[in-house]
Protein backbone atom coordinates (compact mmCIF):
# COMPACT_ATOMS: atom_id res chain seq x y z
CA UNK A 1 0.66 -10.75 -78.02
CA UNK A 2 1.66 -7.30 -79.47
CA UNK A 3 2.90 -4.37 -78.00
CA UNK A 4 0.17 -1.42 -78.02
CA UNK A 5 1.37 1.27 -80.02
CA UNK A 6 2.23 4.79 -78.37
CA UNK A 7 0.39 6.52 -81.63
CA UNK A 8 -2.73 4.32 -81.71
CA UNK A 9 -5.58 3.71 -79.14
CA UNK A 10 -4.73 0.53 -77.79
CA UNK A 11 -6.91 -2.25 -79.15
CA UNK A 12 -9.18 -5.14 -76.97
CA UNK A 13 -11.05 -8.13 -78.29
CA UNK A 14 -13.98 -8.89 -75.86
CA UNK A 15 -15.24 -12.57 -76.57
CA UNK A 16 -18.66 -13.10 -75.65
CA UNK A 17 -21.75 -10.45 -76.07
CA UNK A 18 -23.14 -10.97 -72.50
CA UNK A 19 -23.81 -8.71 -69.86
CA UNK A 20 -20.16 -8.85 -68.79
CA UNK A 21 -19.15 -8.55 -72.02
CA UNK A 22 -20.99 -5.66 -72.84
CA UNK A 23 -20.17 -4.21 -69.39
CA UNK A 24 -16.69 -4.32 -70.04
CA UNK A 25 -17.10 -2.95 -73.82
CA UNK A 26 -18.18 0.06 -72.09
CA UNK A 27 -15.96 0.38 -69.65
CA UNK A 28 -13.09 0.17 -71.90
CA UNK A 29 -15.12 2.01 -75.03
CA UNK A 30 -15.08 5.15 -72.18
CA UNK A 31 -11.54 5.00 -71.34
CA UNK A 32 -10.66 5.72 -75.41
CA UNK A 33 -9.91 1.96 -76.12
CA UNK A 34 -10.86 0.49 -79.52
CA UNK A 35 -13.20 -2.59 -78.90
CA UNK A 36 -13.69 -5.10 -80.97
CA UNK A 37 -16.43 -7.44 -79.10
CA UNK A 38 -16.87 -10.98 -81.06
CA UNK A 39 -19.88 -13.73 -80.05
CA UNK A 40 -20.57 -16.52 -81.88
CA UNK A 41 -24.50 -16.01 -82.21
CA UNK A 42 -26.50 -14.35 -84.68
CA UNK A 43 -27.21 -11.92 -82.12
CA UNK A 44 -25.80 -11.04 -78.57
CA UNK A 45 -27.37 -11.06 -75.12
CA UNK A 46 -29.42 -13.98 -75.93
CA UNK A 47 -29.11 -15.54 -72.60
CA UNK A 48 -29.99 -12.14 -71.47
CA UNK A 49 -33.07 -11.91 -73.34
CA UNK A 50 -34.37 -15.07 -72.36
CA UNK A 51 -33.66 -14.62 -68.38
CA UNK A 52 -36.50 -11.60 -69.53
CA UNK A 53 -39.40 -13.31 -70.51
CA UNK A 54 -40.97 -14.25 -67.57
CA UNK A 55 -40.35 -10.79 -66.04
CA UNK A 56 -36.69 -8.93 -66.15
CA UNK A 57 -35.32 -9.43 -62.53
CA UNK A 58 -31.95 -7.55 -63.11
CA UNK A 59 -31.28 -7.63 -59.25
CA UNK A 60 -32.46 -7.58 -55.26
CA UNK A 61 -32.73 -4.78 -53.29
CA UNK A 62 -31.64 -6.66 -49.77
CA UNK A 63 -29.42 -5.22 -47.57
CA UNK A 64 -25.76 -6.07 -48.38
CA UNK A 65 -24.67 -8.43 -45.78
CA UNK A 66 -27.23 -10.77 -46.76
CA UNK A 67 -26.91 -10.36 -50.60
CA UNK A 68 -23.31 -10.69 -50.41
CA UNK A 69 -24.03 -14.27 -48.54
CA UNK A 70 -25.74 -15.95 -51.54
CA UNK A 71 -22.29 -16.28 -53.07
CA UNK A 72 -21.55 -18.50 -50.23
CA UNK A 73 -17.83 -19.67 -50.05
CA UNK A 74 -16.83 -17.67 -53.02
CA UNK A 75 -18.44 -14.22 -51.11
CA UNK A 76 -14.74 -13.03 -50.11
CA UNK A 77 -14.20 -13.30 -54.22
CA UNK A 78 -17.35 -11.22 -55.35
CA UNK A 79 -17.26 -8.44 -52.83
CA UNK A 80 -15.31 -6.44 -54.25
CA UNK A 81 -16.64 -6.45 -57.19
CA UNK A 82 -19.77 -5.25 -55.66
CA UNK A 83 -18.24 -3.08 -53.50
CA UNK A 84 -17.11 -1.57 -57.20
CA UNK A 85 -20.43 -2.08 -58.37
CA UNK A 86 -23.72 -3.71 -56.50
CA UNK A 87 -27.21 -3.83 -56.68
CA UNK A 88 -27.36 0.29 -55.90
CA UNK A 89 -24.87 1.10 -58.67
CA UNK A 90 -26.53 -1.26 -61.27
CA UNK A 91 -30.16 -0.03 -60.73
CA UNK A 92 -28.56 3.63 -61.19
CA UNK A 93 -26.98 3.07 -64.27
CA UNK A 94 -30.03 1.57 -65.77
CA UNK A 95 -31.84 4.23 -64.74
CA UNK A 96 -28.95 6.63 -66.89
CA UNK A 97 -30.37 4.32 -69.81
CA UNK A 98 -34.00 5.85 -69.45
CA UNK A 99 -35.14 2.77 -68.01
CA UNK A 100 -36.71 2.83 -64.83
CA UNK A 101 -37.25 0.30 -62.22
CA UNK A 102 -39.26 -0.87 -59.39
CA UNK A 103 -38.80 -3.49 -56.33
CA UNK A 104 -41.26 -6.26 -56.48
CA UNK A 105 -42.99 -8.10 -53.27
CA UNK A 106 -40.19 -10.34 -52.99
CA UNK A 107 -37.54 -7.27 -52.85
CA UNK A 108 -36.26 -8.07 -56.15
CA UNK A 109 -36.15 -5.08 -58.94
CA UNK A 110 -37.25 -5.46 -62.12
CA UNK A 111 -37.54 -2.82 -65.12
CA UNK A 112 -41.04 -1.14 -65.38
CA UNK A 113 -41.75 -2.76 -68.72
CA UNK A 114 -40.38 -6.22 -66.95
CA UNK A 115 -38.91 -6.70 -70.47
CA UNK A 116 -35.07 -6.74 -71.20
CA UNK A 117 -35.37 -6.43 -74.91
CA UNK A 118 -35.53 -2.47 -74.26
CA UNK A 119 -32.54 -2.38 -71.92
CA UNK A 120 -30.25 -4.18 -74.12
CA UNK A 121 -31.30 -2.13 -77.05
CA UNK A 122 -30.98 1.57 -75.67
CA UNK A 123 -27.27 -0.30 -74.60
CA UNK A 124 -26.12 -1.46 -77.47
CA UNK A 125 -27.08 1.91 -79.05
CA UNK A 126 -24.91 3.54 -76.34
CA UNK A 127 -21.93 0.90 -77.07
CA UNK A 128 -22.24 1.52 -80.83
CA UNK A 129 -22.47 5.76 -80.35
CA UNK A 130 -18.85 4.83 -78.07
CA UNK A 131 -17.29 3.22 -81.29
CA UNK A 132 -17.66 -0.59 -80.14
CA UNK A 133 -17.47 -2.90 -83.01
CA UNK A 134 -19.82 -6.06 -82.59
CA UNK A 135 -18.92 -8.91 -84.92
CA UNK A 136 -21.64 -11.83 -84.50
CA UNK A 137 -21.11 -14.98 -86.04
CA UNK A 138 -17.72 -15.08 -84.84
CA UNK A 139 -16.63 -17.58 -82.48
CA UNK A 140 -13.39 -17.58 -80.83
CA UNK A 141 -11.30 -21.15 -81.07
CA UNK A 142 -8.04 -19.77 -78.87
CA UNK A 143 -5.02 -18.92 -79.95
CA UNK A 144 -2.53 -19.05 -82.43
CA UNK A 145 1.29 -20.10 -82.29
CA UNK A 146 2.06 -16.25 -82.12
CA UNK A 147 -0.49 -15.79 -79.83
CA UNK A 148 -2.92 -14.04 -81.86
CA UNK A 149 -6.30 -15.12 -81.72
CA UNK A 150 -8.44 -17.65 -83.51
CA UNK A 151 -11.42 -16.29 -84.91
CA UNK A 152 -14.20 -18.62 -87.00
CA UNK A 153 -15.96 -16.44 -88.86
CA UNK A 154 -18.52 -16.40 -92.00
CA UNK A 155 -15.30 -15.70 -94.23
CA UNK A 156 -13.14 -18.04 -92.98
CA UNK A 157 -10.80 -18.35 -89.59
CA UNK A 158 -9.41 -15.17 -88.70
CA UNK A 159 -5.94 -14.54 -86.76
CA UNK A 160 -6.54 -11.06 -84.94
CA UNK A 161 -3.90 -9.31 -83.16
CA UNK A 162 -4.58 -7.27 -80.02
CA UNK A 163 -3.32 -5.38 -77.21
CA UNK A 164 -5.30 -7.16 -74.73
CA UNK A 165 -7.95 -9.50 -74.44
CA UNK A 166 -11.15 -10.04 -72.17
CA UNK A 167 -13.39 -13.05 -72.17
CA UNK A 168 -16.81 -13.43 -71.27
CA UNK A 169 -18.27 -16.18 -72.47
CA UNK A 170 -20.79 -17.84 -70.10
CA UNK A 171 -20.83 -20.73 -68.04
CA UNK A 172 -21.78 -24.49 -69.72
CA UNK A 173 -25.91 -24.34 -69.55
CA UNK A 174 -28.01 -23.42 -72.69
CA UNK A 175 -25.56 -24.36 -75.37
CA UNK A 176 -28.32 -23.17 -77.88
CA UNK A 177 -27.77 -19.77 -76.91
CA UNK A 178 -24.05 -19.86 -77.15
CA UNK A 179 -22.60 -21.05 -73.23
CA UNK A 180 -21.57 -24.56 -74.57
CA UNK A 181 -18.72 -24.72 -72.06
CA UNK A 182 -15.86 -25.09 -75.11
CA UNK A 183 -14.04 -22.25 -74.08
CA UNK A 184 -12.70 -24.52 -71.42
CA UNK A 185 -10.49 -26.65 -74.19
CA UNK A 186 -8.39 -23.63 -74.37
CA UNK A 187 -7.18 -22.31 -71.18
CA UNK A 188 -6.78 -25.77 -69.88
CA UNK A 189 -4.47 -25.86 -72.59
CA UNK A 190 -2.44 -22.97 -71.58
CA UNK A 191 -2.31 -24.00 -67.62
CA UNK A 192 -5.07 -22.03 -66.87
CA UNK A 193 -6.38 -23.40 -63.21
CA UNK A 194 -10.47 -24.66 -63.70
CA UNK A 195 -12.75 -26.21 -62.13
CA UNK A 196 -15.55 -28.63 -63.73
CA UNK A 197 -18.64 -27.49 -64.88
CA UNK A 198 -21.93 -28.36 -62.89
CA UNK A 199 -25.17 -27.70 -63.37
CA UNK A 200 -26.58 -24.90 -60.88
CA UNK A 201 -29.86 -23.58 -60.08
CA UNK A 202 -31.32 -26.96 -61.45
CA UNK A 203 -33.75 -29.87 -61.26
CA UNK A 204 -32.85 -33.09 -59.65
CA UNK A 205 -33.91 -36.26 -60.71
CA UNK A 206 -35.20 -39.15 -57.77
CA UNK A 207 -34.66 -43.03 -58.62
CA UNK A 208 -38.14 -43.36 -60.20
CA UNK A 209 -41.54 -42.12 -59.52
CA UNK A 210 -44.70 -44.60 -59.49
CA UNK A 211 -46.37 -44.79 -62.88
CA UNK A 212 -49.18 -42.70 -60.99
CA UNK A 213 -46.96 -39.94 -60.06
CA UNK A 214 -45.86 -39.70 -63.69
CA UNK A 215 -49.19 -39.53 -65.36
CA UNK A 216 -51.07 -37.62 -62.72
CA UNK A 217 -48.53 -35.25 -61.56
CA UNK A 218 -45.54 -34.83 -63.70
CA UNK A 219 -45.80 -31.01 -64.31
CA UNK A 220 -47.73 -30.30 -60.68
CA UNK A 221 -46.94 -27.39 -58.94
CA UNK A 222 -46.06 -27.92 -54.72
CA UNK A 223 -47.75 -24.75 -53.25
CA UNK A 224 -46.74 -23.57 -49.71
CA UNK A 225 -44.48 -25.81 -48.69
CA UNK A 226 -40.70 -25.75 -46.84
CA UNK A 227 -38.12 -27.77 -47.78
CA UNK A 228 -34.78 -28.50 -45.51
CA UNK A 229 -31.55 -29.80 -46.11
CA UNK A 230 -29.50 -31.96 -43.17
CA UNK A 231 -29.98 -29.42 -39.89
CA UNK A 232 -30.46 -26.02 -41.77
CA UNK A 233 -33.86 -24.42 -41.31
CA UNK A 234 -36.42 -25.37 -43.74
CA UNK A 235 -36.98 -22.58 -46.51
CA UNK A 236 -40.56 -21.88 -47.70
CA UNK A 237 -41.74 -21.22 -51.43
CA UNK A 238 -42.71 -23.60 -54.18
CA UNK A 239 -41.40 -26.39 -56.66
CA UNK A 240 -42.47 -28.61 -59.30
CA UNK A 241 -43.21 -32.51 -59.73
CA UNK A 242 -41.62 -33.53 -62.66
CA UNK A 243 -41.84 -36.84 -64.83
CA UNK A 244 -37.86 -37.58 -63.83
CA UNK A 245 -38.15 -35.88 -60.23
CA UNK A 246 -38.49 -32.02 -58.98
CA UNK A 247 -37.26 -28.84 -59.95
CA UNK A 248 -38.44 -24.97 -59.54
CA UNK A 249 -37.62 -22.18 -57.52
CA UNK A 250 -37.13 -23.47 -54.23
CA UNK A 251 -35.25 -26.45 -55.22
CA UNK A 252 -32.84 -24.09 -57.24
CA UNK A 253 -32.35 -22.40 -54.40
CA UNK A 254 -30.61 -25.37 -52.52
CA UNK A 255 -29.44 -26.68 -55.59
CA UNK A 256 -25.40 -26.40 -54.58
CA UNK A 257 -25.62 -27.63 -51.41
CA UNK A 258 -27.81 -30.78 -53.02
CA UNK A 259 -25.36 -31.13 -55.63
CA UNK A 260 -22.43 -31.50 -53.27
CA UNK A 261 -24.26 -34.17 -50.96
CA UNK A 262 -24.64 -36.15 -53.93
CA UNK A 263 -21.00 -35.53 -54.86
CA UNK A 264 -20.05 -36.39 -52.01
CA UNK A 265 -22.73 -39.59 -50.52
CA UNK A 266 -24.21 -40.46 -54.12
CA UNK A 267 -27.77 -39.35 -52.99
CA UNK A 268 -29.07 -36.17 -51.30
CA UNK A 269 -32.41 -36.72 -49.12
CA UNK A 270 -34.47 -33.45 -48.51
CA UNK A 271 -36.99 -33.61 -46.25
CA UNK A 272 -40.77 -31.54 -47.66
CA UNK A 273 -42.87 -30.12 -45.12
CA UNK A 274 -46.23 -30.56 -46.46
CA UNK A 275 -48.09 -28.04 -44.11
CA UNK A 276 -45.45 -25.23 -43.00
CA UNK A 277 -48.16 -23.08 -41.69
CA UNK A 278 -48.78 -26.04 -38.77
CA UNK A 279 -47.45 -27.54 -36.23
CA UNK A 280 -47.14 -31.37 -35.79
CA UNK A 281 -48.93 -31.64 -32.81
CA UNK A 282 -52.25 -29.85 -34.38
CA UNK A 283 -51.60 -32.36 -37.03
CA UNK A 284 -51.84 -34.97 -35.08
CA UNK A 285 -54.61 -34.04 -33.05
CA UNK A 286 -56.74 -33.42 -36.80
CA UNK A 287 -55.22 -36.71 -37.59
CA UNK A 288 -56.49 -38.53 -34.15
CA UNK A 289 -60.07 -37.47 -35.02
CA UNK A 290 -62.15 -40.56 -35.99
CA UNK A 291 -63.06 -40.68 -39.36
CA UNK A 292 -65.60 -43.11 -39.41
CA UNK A 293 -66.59 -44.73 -43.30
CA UNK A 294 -64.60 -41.94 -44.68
CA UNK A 295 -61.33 -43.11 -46.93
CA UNK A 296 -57.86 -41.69 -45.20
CA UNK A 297 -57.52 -39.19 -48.66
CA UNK A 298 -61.27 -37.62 -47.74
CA UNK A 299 -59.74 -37.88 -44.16
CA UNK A 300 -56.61 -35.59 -44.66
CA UNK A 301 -58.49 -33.26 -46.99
CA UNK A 302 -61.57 -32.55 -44.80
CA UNK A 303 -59.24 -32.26 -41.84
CA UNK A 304 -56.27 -30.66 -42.97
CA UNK A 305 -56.93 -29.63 -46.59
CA UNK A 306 -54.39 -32.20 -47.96
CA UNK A 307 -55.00 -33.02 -51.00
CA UNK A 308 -53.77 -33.41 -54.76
CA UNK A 309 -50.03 -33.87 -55.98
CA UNK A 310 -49.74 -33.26 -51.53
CA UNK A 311 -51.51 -36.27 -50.46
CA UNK A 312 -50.04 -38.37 -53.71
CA UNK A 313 -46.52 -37.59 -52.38
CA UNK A 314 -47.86 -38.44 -49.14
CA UNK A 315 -48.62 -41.51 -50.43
CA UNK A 316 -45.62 -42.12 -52.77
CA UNK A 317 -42.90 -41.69 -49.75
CA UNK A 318 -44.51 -43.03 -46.74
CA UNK A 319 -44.58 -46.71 -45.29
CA UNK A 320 -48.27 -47.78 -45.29
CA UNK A 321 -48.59 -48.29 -41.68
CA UNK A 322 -47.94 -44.75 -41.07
CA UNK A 323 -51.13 -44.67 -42.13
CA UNK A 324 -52.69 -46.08 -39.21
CA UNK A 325 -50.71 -43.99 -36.68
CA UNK A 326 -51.18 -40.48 -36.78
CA UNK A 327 -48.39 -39.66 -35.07
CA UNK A 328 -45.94 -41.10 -37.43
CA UNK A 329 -48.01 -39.68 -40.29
CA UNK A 330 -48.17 -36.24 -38.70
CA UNK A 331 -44.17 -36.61 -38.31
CA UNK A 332 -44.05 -37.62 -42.22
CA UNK A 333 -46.55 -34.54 -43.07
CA UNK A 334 -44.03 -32.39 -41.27
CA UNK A 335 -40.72 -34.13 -43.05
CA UNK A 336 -41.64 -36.09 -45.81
CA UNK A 337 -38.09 -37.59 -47.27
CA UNK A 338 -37.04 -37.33 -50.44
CA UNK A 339 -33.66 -38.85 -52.22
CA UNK A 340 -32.39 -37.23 -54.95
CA UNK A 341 -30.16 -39.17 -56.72
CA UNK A 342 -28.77 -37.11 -59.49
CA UNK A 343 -28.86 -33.13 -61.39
CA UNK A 344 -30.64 -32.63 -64.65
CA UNK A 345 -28.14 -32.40 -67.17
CA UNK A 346 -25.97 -29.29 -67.57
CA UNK A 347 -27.61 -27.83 -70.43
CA UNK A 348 -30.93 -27.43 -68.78
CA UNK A 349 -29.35 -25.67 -65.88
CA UNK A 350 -30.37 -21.87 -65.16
CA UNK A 351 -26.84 -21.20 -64.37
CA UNK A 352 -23.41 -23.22 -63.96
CA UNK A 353 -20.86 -23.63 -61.12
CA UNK A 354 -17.68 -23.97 -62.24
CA UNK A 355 -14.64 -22.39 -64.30
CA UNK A 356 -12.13 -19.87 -64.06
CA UNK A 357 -10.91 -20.42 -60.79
CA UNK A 358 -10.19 -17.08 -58.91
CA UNK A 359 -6.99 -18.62 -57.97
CA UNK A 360 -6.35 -18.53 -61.30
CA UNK A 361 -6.07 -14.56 -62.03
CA UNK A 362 -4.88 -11.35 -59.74
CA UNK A 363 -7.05 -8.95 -57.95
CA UNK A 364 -7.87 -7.27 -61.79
CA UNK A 365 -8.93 -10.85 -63.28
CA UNK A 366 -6.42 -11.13 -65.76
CA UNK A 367 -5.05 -14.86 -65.60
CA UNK A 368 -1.58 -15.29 -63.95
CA UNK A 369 -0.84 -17.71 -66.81
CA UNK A 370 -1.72 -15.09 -69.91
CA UNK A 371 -0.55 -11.63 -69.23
CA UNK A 372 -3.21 -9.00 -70.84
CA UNK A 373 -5.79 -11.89 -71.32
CA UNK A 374 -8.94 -11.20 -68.64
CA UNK A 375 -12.22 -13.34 -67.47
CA UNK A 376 -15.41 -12.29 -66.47
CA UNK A 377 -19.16 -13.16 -65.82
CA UNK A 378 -20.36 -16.50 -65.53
CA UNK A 379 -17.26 -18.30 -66.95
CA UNK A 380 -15.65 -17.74 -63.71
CA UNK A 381 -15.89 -20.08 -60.77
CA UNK A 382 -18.62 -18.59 -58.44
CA UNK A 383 -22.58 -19.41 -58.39
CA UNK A 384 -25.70 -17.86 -56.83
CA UNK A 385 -29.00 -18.69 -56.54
CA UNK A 386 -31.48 -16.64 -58.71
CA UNK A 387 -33.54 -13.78 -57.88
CA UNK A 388 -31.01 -11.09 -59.79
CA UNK A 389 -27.56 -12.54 -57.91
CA UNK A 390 -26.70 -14.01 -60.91
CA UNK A 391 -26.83 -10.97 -63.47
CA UNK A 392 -25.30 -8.47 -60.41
CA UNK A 393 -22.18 -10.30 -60.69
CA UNK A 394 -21.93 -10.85 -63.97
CA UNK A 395 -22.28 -7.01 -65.00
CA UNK A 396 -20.13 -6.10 -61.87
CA UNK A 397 -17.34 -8.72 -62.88
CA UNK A 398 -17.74 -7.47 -66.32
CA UNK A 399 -16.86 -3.87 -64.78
CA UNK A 400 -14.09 -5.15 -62.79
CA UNK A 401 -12.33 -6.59 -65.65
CA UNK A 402 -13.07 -3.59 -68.23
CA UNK A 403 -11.08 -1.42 -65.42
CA UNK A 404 -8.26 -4.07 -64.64
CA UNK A 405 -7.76 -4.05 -68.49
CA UNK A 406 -7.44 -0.33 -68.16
CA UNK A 407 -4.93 -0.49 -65.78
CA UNK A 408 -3.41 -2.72 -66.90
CA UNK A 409 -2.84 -0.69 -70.56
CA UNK A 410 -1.32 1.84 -68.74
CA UNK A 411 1.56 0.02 -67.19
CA UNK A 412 2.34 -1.04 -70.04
CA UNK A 413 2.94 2.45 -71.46
């Protein structure tokens, strides 16, 4: 790698046109440093753009101790990158973008428009004013024998020599829009510390559904129900039956910890409460009530309003002579089990856990192996559960690395 000049601005390739990316384009376009930023799309923030079209949740407005703990055992890594830069900060420099925002139900913020396509282009028109050169089409294979790096481009490969390089280029889910994960090939080559890439915030598959669960249900939504995991309290939202097993936003939302039981046993076995709203023992006592000529699905549904893709996985998961004891079946309405045997694959993943181990790089994130090269965003090994976690990190990582870059320019003067 070449020594920046004392004449010249010193010069930064940033691979990968995310929001970390772009966060640290800016960072480093303010501080007078020439940036060349290089993705390998036709376009960049596709990711970003996508995570927009049901509604652009950019981040949550819940109090920091409890925002901080959806990073779980990597929390101690990301707070001080939001300490630099959280959900506050991020919602304030939007709004310097002329876009405002406003907190949902839920507590998580969102744009006005709910569209991202606006925030990424009054951005990129900021990023472009600051002298940022975007090259798309340009995909980054490593690095040379002298250390320069390997650019594919349109023209042919290029070998581009900088003062210091950043890269930001996704996790391993949603190869079509660029994070294929082959970024890895490179720093493992170099020594670079990593950990595997799993899917995260993803479906699960079960060992098979009936033929009747497939053909009536696949695609079914599970209203108002709770779902637990070993001892930990049950958390209430809503999922989806799929043909292969279930998926959605609750089930993302315990996705790590069900990927690690499988890891670890080869199966995972959640446990659905059917009717969160009550208890067993009123469920029991509807359940007790004679039913005369009436079938046990006209039963449940005129007594407890079970019906549906409920009362099939009712069906589906419990022994048939629970059926004739209402206490075991009000126990099974309460904690229906479910085995999950496996993730979806990778690429259908939200979001992926796995990478750059923080081990792996100082307290700026630049890699202890590859002095002036730096790592941000979702390449990086960390993972949080959706509802604007994801995105907060990546632009605050972003952030973090743009300044460690900085600094670290300066020491080298």
């Amino acid at each position: 790698m070449t020594q920046p000049s004392t004449s010249l601005p010193p010069r930064v390739a940033i691979i990968g046109g995310g929001p970390a990316g772009l966060m640290a384009a800016e960072v480093l376009s303010q501080s007078g440093i020439k940036v060349d930023l290089y993705d390998g799309m036709p376009s960049v923030g596709r990711k970003f753009l996508l995570a927009g079209v049901g509604g652009m949740n950019i981040t949550h407005s819940e109090a920091y101790p409890a925002f901080l703990s959806r990073y779980a055992e990597r929390a101690p890594q990301i707070a001080p990158l939001l300490r630099s830069f959280g959900a506050d900060a991020l919602c304030q420099w939007i709004h310097d973008l002329g876009i405002e925002t406003f907190v949902g139900s839920s507590g998580r913020v969102f744009p006005t428009d709910m569209k991202a396509a606006p925030l990424l282009r009054a951005w990129l028109k900021r990023l472009r004013d600051a002298g940022v050169v975007i090259h798309t089409r340009h995909r980054w294979l490593g690095w040379d024998d002298n250390g320069d790096l390997r650019i594919d481009s349109p023209e042919g490969e290029k070998h581009v020599q900088v003062d210091a390089t950043l890269l930001a280029l996704g996790g391993g889910s949603w190869s079509r829009l660029g994070s294929d994960g082959a970024w890895m090939l490179p720093l493992e080559q170099r020594g670079v510390g990593l950990a595997p890439l799993q899917p995260s915030n993803c479906g699960f598959e079960v060992q098979a559904w009936s033929e009747l669960m497939v053909s009536k249900f696949a695609g079914a939504p599970l209203k108002n129900i709770a779902i637990g995991l070993n001892d930990d309290v049950p958390r209430l939202g809503e999922c989806v039956i799929t043909a292969t097993g279930i998926e959605g936003s609750l089930i993302y939302a315990l996705s790590a910890p069900i990927r690690e039981a499988i890891n670890q046993h080869g199966s995972a076995t959640i446990h659905l409460d059917l009717l969160p709203g009550k208890p067993v023992d009123k469920i029991q006592t509807a359940l007790s009530k004679p039913r005369g000529s009436r079938s046990m699905s006209k039963h449940l549904h005129s007594q407890l309003g079970l019906d549906g893709v409920k009362a099939a996985l009712l069906r589906e998961l419990t022994p048939a002579d629970y059926f004739t004891d209402p206490a075991l079946l009000a126990k099974a309405i309460k904690a229906l089990p479910l085995t999950l045997v496996k993730t979806r694959p990778l690429d259908e993943a939200i979001s992926s856990a796995g990478g750059v181990m923080f081990e792996s790089m100082d307290e700026r994130l630049m890699l202890k192996q590859l002095p002036g090269v730096f790592c941000a965003g979702e390449m990086l090994d960390w993972e949080a559960p959706t509802g604007g976690y994801l995105l907060t990190a990546c632009f605050a990582s972003g952030r973090a690395a743009g300044l460690g870059v900085v600094e670290w320019l300066k020491h080298r003067h």
